[in-house]
C-alpha atoms as a PDB file:
ATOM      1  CA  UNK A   1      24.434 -24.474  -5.223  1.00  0.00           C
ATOM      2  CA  UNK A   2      21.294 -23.095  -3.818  1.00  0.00           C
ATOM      3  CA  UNK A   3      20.983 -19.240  -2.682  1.00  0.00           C
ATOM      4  CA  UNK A   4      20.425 -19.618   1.351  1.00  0.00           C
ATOM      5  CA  UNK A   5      18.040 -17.595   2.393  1.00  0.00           C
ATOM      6  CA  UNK A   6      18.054 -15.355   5.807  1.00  0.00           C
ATOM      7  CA  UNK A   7      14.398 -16.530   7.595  1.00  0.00           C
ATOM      8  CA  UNK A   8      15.204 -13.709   9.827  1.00  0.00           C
ATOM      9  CA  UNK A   9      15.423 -10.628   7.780  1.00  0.00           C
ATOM     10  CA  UNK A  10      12.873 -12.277   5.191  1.00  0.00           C
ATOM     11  CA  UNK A  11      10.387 -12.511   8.168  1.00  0.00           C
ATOM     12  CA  UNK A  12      11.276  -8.914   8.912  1.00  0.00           C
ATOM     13  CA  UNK A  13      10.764  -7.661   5.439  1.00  0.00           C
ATOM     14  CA  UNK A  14       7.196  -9.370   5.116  1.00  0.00           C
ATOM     15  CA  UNK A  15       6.068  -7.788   8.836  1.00  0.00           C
ATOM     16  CA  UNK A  16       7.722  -4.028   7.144  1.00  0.00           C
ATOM     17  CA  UNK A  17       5.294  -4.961   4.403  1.00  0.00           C
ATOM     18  CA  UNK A  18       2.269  -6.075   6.898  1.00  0.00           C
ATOM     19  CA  UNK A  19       3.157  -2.510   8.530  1.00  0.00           C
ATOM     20  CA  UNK A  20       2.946  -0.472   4.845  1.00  0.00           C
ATOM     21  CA  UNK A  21      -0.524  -2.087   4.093  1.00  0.00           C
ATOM     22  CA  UNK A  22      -1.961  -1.588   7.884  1.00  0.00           C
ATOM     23  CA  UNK A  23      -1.329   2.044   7.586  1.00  0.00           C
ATOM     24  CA  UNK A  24      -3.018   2.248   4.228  1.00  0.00           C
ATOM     25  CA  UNK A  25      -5.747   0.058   4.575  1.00  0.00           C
ATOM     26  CA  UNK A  26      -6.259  -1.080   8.596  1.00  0.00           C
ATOM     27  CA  UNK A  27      -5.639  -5.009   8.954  1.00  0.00           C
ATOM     28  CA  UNK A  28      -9.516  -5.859   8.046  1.00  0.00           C
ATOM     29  CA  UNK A  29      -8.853  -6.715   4.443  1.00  0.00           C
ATOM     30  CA  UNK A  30      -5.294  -7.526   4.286  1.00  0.00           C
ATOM     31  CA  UNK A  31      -4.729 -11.398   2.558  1.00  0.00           C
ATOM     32  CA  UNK A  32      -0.908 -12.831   2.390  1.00  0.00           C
ATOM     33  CA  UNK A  33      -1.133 -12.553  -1.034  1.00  0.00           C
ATOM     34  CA  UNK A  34      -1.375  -8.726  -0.845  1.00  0.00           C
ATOM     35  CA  UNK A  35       1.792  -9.057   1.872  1.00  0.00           C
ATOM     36  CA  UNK A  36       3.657 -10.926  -0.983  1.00  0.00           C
ATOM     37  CA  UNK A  37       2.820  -8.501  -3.937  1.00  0.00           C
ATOM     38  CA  UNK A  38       4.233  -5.663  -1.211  1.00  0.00           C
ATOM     39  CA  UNK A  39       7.162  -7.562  -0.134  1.00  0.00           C
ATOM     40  CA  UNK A  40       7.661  -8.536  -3.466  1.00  0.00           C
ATOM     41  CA  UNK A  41       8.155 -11.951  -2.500  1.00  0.00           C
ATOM     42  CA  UNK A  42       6.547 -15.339  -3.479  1.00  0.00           C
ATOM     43  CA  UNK A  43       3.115 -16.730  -2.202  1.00  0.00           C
ATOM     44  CA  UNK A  44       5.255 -19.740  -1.377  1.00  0.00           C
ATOM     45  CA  UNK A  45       7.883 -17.529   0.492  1.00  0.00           C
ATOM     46  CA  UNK A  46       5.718 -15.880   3.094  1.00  0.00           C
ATOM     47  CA  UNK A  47       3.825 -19.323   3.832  1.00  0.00           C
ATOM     48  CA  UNK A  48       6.932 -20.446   4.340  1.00  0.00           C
ATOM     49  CA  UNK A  49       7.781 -18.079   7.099  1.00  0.00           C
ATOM     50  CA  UNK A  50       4.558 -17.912   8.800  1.00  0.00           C
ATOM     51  CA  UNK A  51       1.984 -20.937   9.084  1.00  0.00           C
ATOM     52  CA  UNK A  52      -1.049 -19.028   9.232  1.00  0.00           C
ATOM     53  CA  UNK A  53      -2.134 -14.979   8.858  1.00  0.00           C
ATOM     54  CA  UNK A  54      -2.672 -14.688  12.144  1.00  0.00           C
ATOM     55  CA  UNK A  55       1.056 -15.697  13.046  1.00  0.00           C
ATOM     56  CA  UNK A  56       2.093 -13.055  10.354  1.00  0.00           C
ATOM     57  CA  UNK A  57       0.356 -10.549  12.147  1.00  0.00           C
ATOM     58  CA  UNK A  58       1.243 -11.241  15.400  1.00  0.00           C
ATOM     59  CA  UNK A  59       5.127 -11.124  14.502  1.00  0.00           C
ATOM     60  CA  UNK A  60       4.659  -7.988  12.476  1.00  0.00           C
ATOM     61  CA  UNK A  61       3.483  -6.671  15.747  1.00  0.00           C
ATOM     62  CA  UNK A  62       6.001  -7.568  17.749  1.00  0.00           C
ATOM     63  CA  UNK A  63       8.321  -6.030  15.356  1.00  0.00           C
ATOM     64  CA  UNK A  64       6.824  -2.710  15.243  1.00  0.00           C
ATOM     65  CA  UNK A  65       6.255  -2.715  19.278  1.00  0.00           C
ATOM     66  CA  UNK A  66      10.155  -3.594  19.676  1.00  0.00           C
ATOM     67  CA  UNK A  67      10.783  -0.477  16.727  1.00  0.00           C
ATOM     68  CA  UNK A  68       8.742   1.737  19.334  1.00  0.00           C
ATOM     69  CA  UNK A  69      10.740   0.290  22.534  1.00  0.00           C
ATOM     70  CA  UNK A  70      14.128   0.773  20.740  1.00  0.00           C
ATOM     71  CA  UNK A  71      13.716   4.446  19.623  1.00  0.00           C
ATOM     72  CA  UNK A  72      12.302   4.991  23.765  1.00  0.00           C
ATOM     73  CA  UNK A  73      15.135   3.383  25.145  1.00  0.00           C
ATOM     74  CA  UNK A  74      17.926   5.308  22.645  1.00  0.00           C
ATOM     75  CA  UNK A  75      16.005   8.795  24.186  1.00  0.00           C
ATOM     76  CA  UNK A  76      16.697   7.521  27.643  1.00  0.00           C
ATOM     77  CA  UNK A  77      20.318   6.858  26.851  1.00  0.00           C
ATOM     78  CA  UNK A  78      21.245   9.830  25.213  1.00  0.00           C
ATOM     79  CA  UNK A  79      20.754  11.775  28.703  1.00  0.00           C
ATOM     80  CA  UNK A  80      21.601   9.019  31.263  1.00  0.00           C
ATOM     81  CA  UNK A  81      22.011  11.548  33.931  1.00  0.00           C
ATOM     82  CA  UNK A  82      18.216  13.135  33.414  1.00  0.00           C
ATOM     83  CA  UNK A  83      15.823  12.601  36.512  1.00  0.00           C
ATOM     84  CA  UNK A  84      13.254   9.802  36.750  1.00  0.00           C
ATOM     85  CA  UNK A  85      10.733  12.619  36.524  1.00  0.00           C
ATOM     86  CA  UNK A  86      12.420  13.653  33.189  1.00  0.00           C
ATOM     87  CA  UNK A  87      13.006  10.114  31.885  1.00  0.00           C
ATOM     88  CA  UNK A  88       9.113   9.264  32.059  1.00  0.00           C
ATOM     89  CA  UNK A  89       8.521  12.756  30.531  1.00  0.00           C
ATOM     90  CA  UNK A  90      10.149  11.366  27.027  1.00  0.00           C
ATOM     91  CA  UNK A  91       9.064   7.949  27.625  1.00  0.00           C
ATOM     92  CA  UNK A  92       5.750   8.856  27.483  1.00  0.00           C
ATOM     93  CA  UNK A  93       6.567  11.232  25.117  1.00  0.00           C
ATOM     94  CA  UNK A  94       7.595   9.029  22.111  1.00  0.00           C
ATOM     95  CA  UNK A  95       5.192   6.494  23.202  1.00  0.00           C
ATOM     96  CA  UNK A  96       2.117   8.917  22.732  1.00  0.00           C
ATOM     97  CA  UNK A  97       4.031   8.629  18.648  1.00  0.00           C
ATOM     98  CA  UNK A  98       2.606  12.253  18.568  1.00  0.00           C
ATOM     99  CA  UNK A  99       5.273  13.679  16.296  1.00  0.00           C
ATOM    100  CA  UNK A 100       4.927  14.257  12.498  1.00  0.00           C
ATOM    101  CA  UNK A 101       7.868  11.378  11.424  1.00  0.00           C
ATOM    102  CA  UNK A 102       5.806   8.944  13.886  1.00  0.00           C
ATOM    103  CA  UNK A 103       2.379   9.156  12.275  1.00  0.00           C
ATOM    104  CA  UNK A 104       2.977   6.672  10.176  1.00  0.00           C
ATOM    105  CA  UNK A 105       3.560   4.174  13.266  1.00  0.00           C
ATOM    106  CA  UNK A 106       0.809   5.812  14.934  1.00  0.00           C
ATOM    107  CA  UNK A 107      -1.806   4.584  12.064  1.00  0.00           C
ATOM    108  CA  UNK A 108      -0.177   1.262  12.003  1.00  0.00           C
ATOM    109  CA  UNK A 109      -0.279   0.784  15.870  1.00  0.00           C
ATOM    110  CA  UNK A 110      -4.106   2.123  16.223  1.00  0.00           C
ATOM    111  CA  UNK A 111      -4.738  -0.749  13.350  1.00  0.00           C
ATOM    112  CA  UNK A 112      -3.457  -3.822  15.852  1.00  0.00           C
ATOM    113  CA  UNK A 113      -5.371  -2.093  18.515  1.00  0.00           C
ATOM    114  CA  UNK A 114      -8.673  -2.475  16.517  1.00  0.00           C
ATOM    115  CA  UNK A 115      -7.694  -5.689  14.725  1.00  0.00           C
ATOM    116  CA  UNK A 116      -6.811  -6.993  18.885  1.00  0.00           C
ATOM    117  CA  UNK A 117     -10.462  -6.412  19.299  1.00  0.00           C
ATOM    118  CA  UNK A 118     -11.170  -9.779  17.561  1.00  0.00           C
ATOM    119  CA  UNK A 119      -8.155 -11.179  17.975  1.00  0.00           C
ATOM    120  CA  UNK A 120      -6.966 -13.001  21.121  1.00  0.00           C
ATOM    121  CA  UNK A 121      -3.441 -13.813  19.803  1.00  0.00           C
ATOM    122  CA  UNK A 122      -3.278 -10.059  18.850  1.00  0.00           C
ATOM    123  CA  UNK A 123      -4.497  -9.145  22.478  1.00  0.00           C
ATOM    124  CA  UNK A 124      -1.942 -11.533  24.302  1.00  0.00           C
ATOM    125  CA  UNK A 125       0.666  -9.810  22.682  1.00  0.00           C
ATOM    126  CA  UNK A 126      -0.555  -6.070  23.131  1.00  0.00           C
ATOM    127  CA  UNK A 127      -1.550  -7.174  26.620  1.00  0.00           C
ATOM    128  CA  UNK A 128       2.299  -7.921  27.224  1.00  0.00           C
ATOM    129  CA  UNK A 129       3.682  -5.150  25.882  1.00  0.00           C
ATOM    130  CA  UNK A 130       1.312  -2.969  28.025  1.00  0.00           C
ATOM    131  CA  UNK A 131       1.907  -4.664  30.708  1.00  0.00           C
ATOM    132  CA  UNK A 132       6.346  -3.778  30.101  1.00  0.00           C
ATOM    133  CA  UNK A 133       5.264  -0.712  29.540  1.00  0.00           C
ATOM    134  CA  UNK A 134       3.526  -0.089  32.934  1.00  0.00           C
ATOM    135  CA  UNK A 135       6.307  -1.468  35.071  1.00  0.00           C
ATOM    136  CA  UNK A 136       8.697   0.764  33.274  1.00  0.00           C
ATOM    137  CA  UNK A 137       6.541   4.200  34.276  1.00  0.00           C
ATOM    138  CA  UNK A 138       5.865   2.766  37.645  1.00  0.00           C
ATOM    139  CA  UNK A 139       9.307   2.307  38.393  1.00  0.00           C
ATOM    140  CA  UNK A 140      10.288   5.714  36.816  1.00  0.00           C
ATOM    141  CA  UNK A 141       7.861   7.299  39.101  1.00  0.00           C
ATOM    142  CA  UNK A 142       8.718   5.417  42.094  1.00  0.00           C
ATOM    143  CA  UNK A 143      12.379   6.584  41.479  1.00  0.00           C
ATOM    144  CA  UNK A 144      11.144  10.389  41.341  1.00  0.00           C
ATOM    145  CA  UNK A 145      11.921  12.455  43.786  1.00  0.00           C
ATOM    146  CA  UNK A 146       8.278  13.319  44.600  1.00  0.00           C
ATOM    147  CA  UNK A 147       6.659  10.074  44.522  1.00  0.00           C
ATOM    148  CA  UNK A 148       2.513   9.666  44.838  1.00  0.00           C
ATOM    149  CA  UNK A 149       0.904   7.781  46.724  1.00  0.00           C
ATOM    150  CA  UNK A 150       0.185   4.881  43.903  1.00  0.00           C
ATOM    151  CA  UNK A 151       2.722   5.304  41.534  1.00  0.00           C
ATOM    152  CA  UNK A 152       1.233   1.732  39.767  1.00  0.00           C
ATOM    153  CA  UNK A 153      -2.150   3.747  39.293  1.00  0.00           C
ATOM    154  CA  UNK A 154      -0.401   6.573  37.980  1.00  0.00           C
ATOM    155  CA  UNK A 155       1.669   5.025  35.470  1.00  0.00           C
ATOM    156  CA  UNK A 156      -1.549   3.072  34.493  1.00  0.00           C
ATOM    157  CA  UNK A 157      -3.175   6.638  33.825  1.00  0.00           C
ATOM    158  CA  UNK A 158      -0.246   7.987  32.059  1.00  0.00           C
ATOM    159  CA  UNK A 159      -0.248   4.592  30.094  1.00  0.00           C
ATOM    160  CA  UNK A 160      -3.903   5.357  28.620  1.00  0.00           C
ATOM    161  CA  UNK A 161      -3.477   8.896  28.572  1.00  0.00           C
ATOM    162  CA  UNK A 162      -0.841   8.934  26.264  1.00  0.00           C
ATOM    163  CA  UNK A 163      -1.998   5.754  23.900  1.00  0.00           C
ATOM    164  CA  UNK A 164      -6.042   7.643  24.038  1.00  0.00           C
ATOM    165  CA  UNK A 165      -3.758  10.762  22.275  1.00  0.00           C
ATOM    166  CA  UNK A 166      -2.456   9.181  19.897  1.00  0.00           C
ATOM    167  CA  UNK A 167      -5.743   8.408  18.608  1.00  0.00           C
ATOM    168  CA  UNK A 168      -7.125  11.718  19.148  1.00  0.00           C
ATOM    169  CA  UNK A 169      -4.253  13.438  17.078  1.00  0.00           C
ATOM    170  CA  UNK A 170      -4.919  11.004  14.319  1.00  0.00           C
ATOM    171  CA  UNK A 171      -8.500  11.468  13.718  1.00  0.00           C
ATOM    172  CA  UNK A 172      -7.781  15.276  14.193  1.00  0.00           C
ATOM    173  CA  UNK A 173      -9.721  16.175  17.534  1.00  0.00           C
ATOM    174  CA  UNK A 174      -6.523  17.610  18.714  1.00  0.00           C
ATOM    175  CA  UNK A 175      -3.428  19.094  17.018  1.00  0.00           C
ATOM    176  CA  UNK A 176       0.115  17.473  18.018  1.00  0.00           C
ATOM    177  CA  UNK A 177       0.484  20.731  20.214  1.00  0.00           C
ATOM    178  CA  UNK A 178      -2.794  20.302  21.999  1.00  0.00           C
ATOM    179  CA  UNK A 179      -2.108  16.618  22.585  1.00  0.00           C
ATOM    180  CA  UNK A 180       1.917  17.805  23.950  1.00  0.00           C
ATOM    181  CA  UNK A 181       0.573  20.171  26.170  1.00  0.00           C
ATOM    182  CA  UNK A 182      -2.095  17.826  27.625  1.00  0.00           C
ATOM    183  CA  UNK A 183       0.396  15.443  28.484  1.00  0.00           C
ATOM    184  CA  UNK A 184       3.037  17.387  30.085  1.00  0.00           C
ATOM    185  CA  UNK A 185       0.137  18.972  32.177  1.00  0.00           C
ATOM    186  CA  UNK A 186      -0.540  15.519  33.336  1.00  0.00           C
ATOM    187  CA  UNK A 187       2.852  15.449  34.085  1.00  0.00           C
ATOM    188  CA  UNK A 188       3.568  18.189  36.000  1.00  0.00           C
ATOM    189  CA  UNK A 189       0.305  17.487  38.106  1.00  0.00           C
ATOM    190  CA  UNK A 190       1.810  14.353  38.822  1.00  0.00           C
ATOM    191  CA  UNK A 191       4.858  15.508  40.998  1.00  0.00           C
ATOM    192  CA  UNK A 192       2.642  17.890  42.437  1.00  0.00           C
ATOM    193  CA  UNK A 193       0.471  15.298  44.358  1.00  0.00           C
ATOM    194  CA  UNK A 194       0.401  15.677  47.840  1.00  0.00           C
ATOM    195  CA  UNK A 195       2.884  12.777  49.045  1.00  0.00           C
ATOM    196  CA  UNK A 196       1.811  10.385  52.184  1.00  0.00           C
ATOM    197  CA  UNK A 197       3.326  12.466  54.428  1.00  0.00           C
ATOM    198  CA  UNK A 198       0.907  15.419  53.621  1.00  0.00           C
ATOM    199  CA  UNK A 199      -2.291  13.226  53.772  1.00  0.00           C
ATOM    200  CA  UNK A 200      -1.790  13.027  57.402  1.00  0.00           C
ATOM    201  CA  UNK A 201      -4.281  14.834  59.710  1.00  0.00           C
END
């Protein structure tokens, strides 16, 4: 009787693979058959999952962006009684990936970014996940008890601040400490915006 094989965690394995060679390599040169080799799967296997490399690498992003949203979301839930103000704090926090374990990620994620540049199924589905990621800050910061005038702009702002850190911690223009301190200086300026009620002559 034939083995049956799980598609899902098969799928899964080749995308952990995809993630191994993007942080060694970037996505530029990466073929299927180097995905196999890693996997250590057939040729025949991964074409079987995924139609085309561009598919591949579109799923293997989706699986590392859902990695990302899991670990935020587990940080939110292990203090459910923390403020909004605190909540965005570690949000932004382990979405900046600006901690030694995350580096890893970090290189990988930076890699889709660049490979998004020339890639407009890539960019669709970073596009998407920004744009989840955006409604979640603005509605953190809408929930805070100091709220500024445009909490949309701000949590766009804190959306590129933290993702332009990542990149400057990897290529060493600023220490993980630096890049900490520079966020949660954004964030403290943040609840200290003058509110509407203040703006008033």
């Amino acid at each position: 009787m034939p083995r049956q094989v799980d598609h899902g965690s098969r799928r899964r394995l080749i995308a952990e693979a995809v993630c191994h060679l993007a942080e060694e390599h970037g996505l530029e040169g990466v073929t299927i058959r180097d995905v196999a080799a890693r996997a250590q799967v057939s040729l025949g296997a991964v074409q079987r999952c995924f139609r085309t490399k561009e598919e591949m690498l579109v799923f293997a992003l989706g699986h590392i962006s859902e990695r990302i949203s899991e670990r935020v979301q587990a940080r939110l839930l292990r203090s459910p009684a923390q403020s909004a103000g605190t909540a965005l704090g570690h949000a932004a926090t382990e979405i900046s990936l600006l901690r030694e374990e995350h580096r890893a990620e970090a290189r990988v994620w930076l890699a889709f970014v660049a490979q998004a540049a020339v890639s407009e199924a890539l960019a669709r589905t970073l596009k998407a996940n920004y744009a989840a990621l955006q409604e979640a800050f603005t509605r953190l910061i809408s929930e805070a008890d100091v709220v500024p005038l445009d909490p949309q702009r701000e949590a766009r702002t804190l959306l590129a601040l933290a993702d332009g850190l990542t990149t400057h911690v990897l290529i060493g223009h600023l220490t993980p400490h630096e890049a900490h301190d520079v966020l949660h200086a954004h964030l403290t300026s943040l609840w200290e915006q003058p509110g509407p009620a203040s703006s008033l002559p």
